[in-house]
C-alpha atoms as a PDB file:
ATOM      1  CA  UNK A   1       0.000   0.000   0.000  1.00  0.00           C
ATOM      2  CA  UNK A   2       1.316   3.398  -1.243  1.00  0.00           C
ATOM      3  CA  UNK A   3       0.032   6.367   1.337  1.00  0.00           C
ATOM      4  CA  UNK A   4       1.093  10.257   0.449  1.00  0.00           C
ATOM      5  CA  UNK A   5       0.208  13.103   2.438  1.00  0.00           C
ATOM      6  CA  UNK A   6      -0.218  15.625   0.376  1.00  0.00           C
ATOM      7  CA  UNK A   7       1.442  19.098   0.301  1.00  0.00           C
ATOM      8  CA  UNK A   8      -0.532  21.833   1.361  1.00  0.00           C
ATOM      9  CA  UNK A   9       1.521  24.817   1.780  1.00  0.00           C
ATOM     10  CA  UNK A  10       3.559  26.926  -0.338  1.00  0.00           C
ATOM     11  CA  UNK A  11       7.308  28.851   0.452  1.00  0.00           C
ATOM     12  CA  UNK A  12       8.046  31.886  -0.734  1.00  0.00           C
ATOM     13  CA  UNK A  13       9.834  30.433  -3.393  1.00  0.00           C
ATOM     14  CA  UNK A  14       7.392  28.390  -4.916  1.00  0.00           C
ATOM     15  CA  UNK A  15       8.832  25.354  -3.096  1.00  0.00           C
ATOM     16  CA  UNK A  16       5.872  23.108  -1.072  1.00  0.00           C
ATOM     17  CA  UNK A  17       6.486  23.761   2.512  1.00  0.00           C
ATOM     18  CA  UNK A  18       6.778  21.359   5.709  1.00  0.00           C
ATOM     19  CA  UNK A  19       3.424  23.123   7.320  1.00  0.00           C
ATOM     20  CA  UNK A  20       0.468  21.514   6.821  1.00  0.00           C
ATOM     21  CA  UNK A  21      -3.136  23.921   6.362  1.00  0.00           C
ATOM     22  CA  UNK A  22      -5.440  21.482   4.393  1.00  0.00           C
ATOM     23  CA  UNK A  23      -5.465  17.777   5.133  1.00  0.00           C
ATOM     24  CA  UNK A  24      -5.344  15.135   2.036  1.00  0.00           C
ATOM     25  CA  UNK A  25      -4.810  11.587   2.382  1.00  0.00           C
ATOM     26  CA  UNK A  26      -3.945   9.622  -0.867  1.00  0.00           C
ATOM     27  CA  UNK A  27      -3.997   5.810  -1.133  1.00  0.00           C
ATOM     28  CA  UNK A  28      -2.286   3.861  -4.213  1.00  0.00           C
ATOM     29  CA  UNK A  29      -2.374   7.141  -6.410  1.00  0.00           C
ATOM     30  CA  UNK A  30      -6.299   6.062  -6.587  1.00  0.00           C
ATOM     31  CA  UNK A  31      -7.997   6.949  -3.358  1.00  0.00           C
ATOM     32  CA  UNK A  32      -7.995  10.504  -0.952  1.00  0.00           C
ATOM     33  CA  UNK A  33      -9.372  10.286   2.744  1.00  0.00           C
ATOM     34  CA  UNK A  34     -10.602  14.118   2.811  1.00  0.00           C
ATOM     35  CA  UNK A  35      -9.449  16.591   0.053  1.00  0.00           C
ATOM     36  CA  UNK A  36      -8.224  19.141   1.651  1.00  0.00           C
ATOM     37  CA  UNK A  37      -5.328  20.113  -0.923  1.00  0.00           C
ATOM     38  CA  UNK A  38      -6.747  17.641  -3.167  1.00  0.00           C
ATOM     39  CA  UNK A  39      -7.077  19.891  -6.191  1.00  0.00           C
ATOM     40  CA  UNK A  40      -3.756  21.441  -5.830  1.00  0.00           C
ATOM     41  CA  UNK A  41      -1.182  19.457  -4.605  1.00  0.00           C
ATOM     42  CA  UNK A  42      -2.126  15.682  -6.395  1.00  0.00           C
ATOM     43  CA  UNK A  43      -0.051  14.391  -8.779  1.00  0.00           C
ATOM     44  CA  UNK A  44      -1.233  14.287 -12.490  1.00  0.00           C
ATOM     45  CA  UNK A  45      -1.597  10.206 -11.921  1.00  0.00           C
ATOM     46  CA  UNK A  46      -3.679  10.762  -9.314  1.00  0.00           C
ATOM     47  CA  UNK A  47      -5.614  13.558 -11.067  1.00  0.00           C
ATOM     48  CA  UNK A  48      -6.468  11.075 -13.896  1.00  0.00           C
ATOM     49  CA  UNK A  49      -7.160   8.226 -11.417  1.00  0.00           C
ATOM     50  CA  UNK A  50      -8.328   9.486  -8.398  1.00  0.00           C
ATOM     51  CA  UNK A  51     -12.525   8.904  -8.229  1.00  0.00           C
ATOM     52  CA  UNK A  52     -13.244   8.600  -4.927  1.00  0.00           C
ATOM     53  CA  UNK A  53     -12.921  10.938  -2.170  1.00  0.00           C
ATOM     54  CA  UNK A  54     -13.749   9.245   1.250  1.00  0.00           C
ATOM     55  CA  UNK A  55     -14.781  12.409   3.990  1.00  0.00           C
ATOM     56  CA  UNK A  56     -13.813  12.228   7.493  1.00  0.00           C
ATOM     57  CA  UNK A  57     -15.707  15.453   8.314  1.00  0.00           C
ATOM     58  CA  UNK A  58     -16.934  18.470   6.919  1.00  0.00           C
ATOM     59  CA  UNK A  59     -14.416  21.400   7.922  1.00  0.00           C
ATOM     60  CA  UNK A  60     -12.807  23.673   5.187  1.00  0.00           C
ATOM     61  CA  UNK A  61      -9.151  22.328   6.065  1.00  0.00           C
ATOM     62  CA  UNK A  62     -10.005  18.767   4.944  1.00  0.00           C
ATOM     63  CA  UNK A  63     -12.855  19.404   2.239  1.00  0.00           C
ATOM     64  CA  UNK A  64     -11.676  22.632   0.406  1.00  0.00           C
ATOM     65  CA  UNK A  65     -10.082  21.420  -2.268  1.00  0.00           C
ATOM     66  CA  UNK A  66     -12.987  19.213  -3.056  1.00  0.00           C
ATOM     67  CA  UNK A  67     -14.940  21.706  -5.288  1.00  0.00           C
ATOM     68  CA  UNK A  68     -12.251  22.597  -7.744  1.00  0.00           C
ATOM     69  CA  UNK A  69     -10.976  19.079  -7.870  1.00  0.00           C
ATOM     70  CA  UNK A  70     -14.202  18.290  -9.502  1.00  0.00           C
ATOM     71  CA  UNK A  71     -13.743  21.647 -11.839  1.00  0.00           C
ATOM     72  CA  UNK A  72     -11.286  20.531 -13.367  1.00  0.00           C
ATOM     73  CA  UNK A  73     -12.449  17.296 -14.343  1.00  0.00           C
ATOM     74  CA  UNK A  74     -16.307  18.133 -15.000  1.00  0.00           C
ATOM     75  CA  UNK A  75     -15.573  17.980 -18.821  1.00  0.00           C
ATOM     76  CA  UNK A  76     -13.646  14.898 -19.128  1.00  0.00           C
ATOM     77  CA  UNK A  77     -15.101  12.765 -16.600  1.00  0.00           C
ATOM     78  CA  UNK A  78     -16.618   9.921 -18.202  1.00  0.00           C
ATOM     79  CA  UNK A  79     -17.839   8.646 -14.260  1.00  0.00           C
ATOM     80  CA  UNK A  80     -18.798  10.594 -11.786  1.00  0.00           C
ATOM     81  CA  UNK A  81     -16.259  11.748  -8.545  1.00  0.00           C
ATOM     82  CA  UNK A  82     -17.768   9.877  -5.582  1.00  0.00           C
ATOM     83  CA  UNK A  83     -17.999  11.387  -2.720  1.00  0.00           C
ATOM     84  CA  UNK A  84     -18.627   8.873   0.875  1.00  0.00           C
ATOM     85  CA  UNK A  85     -19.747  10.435   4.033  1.00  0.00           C
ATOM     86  CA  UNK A  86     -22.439  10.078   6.320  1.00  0.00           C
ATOM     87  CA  UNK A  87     -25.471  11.287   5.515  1.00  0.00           C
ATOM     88  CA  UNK A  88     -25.107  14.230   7.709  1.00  0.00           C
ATOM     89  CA  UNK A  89     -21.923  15.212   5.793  1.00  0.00           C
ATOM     90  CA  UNK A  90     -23.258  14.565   2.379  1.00  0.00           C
ATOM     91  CA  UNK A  91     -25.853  17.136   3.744  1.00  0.00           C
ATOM     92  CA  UNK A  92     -24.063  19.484   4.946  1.00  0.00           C
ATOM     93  CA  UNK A  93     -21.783  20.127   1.459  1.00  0.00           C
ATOM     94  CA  UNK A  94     -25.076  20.513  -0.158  1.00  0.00           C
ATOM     95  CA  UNK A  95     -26.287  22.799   2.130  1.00  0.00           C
ATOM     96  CA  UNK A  96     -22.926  24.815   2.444  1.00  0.00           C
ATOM     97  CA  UNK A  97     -20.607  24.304  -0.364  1.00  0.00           C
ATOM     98  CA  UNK A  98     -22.374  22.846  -3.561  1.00  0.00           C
ATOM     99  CA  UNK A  99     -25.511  25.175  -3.273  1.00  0.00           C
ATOM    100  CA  UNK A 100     -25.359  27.507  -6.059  1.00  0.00           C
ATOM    101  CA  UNK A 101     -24.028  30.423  -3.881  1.00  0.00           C
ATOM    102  CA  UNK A 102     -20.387  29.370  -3.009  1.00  0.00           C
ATOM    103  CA  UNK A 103     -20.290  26.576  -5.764  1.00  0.00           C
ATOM    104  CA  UNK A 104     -22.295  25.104  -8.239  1.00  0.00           C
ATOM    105  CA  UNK A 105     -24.591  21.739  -7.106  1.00  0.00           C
ATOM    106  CA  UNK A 106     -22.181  19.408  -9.292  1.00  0.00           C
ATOM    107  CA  UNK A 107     -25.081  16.752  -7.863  1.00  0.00           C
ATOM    108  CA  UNK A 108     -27.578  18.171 -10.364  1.00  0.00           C
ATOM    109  CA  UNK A 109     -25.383  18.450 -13.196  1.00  0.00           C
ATOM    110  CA  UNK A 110     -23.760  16.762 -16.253  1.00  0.00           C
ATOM    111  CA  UNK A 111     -21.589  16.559 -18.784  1.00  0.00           C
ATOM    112  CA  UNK A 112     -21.593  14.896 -22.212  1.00  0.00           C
ATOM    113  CA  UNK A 113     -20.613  11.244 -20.413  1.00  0.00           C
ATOM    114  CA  UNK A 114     -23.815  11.550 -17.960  1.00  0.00           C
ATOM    115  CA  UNK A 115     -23.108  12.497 -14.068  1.00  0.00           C
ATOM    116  CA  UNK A 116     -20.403  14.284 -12.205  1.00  0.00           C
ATOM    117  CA  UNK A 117     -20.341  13.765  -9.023  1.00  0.00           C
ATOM    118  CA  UNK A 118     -22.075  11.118  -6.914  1.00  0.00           C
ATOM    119  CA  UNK A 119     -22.669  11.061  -3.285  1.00  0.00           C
ATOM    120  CA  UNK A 120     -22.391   7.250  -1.501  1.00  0.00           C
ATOM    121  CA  UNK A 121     -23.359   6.850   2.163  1.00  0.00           C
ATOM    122  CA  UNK A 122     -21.603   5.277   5.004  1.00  0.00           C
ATOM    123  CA  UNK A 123     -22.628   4.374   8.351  1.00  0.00           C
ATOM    124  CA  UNK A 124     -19.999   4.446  11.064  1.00  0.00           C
ATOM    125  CA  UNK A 125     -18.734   0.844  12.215  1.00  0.00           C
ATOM    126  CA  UNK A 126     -19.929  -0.680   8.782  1.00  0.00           C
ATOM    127  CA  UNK A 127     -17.004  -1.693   6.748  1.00  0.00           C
ATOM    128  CA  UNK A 128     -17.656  -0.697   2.878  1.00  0.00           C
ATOM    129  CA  UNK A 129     -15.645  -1.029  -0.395  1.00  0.00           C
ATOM    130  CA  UNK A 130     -13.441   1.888  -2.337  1.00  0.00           C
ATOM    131  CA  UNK A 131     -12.166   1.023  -5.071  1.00  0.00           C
ATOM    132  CA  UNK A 132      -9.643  -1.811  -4.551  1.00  0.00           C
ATOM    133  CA  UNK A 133      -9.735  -0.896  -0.622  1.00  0.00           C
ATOM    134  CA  UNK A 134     -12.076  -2.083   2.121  1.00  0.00           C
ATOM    135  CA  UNK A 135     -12.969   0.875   4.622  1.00  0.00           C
ATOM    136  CA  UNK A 136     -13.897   0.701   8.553  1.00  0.00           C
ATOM    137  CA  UNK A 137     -15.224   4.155   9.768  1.00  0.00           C
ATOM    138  CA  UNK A 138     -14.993   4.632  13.486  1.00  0.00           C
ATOM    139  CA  UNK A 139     -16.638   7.564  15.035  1.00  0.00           C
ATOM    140  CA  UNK A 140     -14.169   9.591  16.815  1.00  0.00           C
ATOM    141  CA  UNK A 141     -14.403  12.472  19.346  1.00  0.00           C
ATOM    142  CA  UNK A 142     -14.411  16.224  16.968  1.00  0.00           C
ATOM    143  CA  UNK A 143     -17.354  18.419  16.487  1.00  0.00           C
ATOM    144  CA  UNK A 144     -18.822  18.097  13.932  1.00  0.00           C
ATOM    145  CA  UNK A 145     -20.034  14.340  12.997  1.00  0.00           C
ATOM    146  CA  UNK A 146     -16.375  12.827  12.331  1.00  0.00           C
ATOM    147  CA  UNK A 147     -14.945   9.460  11.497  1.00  0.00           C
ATOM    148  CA  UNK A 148     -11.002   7.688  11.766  1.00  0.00           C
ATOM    149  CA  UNK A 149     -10.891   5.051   9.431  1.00  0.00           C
ATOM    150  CA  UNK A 150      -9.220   1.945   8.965  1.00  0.00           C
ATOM    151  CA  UNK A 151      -8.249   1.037   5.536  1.00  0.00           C
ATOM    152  CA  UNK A 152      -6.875  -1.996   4.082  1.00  0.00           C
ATOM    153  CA  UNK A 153      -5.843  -3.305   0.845  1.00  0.00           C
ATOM    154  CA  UNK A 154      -6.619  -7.429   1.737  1.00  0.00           C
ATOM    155  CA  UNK A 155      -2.951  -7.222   2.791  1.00  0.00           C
ATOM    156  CA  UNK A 156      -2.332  -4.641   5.164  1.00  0.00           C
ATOM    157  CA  UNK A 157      -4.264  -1.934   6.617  1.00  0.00           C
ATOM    158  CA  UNK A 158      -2.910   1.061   8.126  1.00  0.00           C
ATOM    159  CA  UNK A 159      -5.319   3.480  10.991  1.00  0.00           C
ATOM    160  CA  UNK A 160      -6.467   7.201  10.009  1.00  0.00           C
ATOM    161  CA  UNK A 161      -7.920   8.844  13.248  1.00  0.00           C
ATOM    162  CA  UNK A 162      -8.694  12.490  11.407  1.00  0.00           C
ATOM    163  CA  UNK A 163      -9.072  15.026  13.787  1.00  0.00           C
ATOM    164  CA  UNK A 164      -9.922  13.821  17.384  1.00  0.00           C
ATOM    165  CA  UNK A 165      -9.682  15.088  20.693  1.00  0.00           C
ATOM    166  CA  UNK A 166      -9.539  12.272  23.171  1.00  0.00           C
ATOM    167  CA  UNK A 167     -11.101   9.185  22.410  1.00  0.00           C
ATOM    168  CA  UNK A 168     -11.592   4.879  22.456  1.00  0.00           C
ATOM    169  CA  UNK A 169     -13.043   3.100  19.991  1.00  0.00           C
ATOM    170  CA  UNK A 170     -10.463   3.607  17.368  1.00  0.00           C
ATOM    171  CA  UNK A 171      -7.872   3.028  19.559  1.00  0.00           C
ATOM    172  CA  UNK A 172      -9.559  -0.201  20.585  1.00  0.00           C
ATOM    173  CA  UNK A 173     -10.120  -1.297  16.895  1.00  0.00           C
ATOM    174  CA  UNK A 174      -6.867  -0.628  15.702  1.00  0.00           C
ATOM    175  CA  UNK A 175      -5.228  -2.452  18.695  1.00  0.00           C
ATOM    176  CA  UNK A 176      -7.071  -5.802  17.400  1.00  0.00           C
ATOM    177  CA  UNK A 177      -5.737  -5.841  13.681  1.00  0.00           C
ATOM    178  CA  UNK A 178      -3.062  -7.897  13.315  1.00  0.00           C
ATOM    179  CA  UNK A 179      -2.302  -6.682  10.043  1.00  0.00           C
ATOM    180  CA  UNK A 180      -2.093  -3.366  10.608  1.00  0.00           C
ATOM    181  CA  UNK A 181       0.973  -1.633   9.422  1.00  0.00           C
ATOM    182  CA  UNK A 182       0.804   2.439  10.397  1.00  0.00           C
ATOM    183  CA  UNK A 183      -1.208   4.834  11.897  1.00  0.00           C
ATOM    184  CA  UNK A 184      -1.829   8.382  10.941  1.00  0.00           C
ATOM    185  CA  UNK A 185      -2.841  10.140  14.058  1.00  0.00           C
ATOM    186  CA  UNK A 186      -3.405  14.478  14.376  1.00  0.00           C
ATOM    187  CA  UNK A 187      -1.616  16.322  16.972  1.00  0.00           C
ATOM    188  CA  UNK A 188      -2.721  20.236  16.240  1.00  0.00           C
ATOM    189  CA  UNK A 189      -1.481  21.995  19.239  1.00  0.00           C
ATOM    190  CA  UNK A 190       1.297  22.333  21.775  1.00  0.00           C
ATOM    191  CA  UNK A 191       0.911  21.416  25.241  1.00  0.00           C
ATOM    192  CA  UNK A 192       0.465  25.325  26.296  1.00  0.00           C
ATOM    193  CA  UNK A 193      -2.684  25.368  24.419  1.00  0.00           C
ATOM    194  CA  UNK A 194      -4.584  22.624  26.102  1.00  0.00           C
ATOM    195  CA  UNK A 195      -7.467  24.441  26.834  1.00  0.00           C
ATOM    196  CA  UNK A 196      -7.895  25.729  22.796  1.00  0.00           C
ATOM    197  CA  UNK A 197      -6.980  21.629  21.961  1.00  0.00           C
ATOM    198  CA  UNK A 198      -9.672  20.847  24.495  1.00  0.00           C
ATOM    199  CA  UNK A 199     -12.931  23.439  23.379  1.00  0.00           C
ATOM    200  CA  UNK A 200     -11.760  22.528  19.859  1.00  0.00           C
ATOM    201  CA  UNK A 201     -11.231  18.626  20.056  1.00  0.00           C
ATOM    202  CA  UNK A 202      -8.318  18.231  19.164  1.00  0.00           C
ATOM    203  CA  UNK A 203      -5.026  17.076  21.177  1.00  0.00           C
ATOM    204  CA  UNK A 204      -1.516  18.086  22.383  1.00  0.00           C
ATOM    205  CA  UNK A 205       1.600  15.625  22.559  1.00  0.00           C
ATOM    206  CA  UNK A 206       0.903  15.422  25.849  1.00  0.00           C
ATOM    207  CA  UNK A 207      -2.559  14.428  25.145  1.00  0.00           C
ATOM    208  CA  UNK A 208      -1.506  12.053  22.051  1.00  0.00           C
ATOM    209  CA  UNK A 209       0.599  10.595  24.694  1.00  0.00           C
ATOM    210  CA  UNK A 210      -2.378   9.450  26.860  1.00  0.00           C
ATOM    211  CA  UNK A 211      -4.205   8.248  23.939  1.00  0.00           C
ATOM    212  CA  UNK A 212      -1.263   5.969  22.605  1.00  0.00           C
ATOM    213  CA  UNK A 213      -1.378   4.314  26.065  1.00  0.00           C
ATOM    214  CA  UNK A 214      -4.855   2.287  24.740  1.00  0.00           C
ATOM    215  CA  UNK A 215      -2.797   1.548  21.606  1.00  0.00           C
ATOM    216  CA  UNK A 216      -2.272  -2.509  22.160  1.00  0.00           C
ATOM    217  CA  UNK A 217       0.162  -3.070  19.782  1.00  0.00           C
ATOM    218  CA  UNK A 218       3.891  -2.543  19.919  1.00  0.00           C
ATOM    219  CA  UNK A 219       5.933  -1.926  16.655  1.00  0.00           C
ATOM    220  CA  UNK A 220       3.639  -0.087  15.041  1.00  0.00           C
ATOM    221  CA  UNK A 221       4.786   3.128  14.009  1.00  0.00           C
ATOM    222  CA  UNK A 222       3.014   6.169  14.897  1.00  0.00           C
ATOM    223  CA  UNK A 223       3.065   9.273  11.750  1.00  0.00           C
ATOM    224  CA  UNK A 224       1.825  12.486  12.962  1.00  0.00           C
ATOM    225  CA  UNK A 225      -0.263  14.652  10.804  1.00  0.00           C
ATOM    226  CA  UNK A 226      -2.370  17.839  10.598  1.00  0.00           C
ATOM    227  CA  UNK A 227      -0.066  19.585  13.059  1.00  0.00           C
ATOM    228  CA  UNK A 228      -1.418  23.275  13.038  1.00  0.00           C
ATOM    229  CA  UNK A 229       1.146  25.052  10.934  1.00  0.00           C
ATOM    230  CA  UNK A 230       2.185  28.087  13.145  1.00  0.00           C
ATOM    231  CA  UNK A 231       2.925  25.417  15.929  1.00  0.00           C
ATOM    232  CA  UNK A 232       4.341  23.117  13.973  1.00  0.00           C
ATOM    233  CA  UNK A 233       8.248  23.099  15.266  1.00  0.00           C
ATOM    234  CA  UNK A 234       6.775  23.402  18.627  1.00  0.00           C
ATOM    235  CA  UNK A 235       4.631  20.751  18.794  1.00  0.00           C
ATOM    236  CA  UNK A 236       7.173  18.463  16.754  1.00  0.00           C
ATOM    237  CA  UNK A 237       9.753  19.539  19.831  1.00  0.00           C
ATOM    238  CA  UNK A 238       7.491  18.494  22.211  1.00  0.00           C
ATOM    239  CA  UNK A 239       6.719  15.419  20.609  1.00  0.00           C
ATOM    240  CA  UNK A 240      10.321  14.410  20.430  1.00  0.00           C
ATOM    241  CA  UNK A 241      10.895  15.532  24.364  1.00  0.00           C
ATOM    242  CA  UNK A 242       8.176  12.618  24.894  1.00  0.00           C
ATOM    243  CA  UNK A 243      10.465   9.949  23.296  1.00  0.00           C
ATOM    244  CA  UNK A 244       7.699   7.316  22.370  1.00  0.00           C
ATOM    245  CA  UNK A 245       8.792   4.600  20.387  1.00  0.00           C
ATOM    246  CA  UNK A 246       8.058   4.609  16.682  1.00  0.00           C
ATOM    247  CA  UNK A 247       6.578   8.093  16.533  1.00  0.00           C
ATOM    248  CA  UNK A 248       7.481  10.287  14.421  1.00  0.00           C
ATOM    249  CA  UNK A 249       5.862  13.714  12.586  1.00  0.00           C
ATOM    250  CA  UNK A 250       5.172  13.413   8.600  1.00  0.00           C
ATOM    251  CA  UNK A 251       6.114  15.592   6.475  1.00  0.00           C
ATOM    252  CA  UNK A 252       3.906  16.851   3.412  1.00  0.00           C
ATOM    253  CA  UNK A 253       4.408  14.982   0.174  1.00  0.00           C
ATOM    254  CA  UNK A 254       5.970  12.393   1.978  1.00  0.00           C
ATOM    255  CA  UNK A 255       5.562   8.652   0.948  1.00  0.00           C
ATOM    256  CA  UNK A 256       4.993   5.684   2.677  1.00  0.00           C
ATOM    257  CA  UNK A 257       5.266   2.326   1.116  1.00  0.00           C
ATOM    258  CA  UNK A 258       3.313  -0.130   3.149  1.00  0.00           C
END
C-alpha cells in the first residue's frame, strides 16, 4: 500500500512547505481520505485516477479542495467523482458548499458522459468497499459528525484517526488488527494550548501521549499529521521531548510504502 500526504503549503519560493493547512490523504495514487489540498497538490496520476474521495468530516481544512478538484475534471469525466460520508456530511456540502451560492450543485449536473459527481453513504462501524480498498469508519471524538478510518488493501491496513480530541473506539479497533501496518494520528497543538486543543477537540503531545497508552500493539509506528502550521516546530519539539517509540511527525508529500 502506497500512502502520500499531500502538500498543502507553499514557500516563498514556490517550493511546497513542511506546514500543513489542508489535510489530504492519498492511497495507491487512486484513493484521498478528505481533500483538503486535493485539487492542488495531487499528482497528475492521481488527477487522472483518483474517483473517490472518502470524507472524514466536513471542515474547510479537509474538504476545500474538493470543489475545484471536480472543476477541473467536470468535462472529461466519463464517471462521476464519488464522494462517501455520512449522511449528515453529504448534507451538509449541499447545504454549504455545492448550493449555487459558493459553488455550483455538481449533484444536479452533467456533462456529455452523464453524471459528475455522486454522493455514496456510510454508516460508522460498517465496513464498505473503495475502489480496490475495504474501509472501517470509526466515530471519533471532533465536532462536527467525524470518522477515523481503517483502511486496508486485503494485505495490510494502516489506521487514520482524522481530527480527534480524546477518544476509544479507534484506539480499541486498531489495537485488534493484526495486520495493521501504520497509523496516521493528528496532533494540532502544543501542550500550552490545552485548553484551545480541548474546546476545539483536538489534542496536544501530551494528550496524544495518553491516547497511545490504549494503543495494544507494539511496533507499530506512529506518523503524525495535521499539526497546526504556526505550531508546527513546537509541537514536533514536544513530541520528540516525549520519546515514544516509533513516533514520528510526517512531512507533506511524503511517501509511505506499506
Amino acid at each position: 500500500m502506497k500512502v502520500q500526504l499531500l502538500p498543502s503549503t507553499i514557500e516563498t519560493d514556490g517550493t511546497a512547505a513542511k506546514r500543513q493547512h489542508f489535510s489530504c490523504i492519498v492511497i495507491d495514487d487512486r484513493v484521498a481520505v478528505d481533500a483538503g489540498s486535493l485539487a492542488f497538490a495531487c499528482s497528475d496520476t492521481q488527477r487522472k485516477q483518483i474517483r473517490d474521495v472518502i470524507i472524514s468530516h466536513v471542515h474547510l481544512d479537509h474538504i476545500a479542495g474538493l470543489p475545484p478538484f471536480i472543476d477541473d475534471l467536470y468535462s472529461t469525466l466519463v464517471g462521476p467523482v464519488r464522494i462517501h460520508g455520512t449522511a449528515g456530511m453529504i448534507d451538509a456540502l449541499e447545504t454549504h458548499i455545492f448550493n449555487w451560492t459558493i459553488y455550483p450543485r455538481f449533484s444536479e449536473l452533467t456533462n456529455a458522459h452523464g453524471k459528475v459527481l455522486e454522493y455514496l453513504t456510510f454508516t460508522g462501524g460498517r465496513e464498505f468497499s473503495c475502489e480496490h480498498l475495504s474501509v472501517t469508519p470509526i466515530a471519533v471524538n471532533h465536532v462536527p459528525e467525524s470518522m477515523g478510518f481503517i483502511v486496508s488493501d486485503g494485505n495490510v491496513s494502516v489506521g487514520i484517526t482524522g481530527d480527534t480530541a480524546h477518544t476509544e473506539d479507534v484506539w480499541e479497533q486498531l489495537s485488534d488488527r493484526g495486520d495493521l501496518a501504520a497509523v496516521f494520528v493528528e496532533c494540532a497543538f502544543p501542550d500550552e494550548l490545552a485548553g484551545l486543543a480541548a474546546a476545539s477537540y483536538h489534542l496536544t503531545p501530551a494528550g496524544l501521549a495518553e491516547e497511545l497508552k490504549k494503543f495494544k500493539r507494539s511496533g507499530v509506528p506512529i506518523y503524525v499529521v495535521n499539526i497546526k502550521p504556526m505550531f508546527r516546530e513546537r509541537v514536533i519539539a514536544e513530541l520528540t521531548n516525549l520519546s515514544i517509540s516509533g513516533l514520528t511527525a510526517a512531512e507533506p508529500g511524503q511517501i509511505f510504502q506499506f
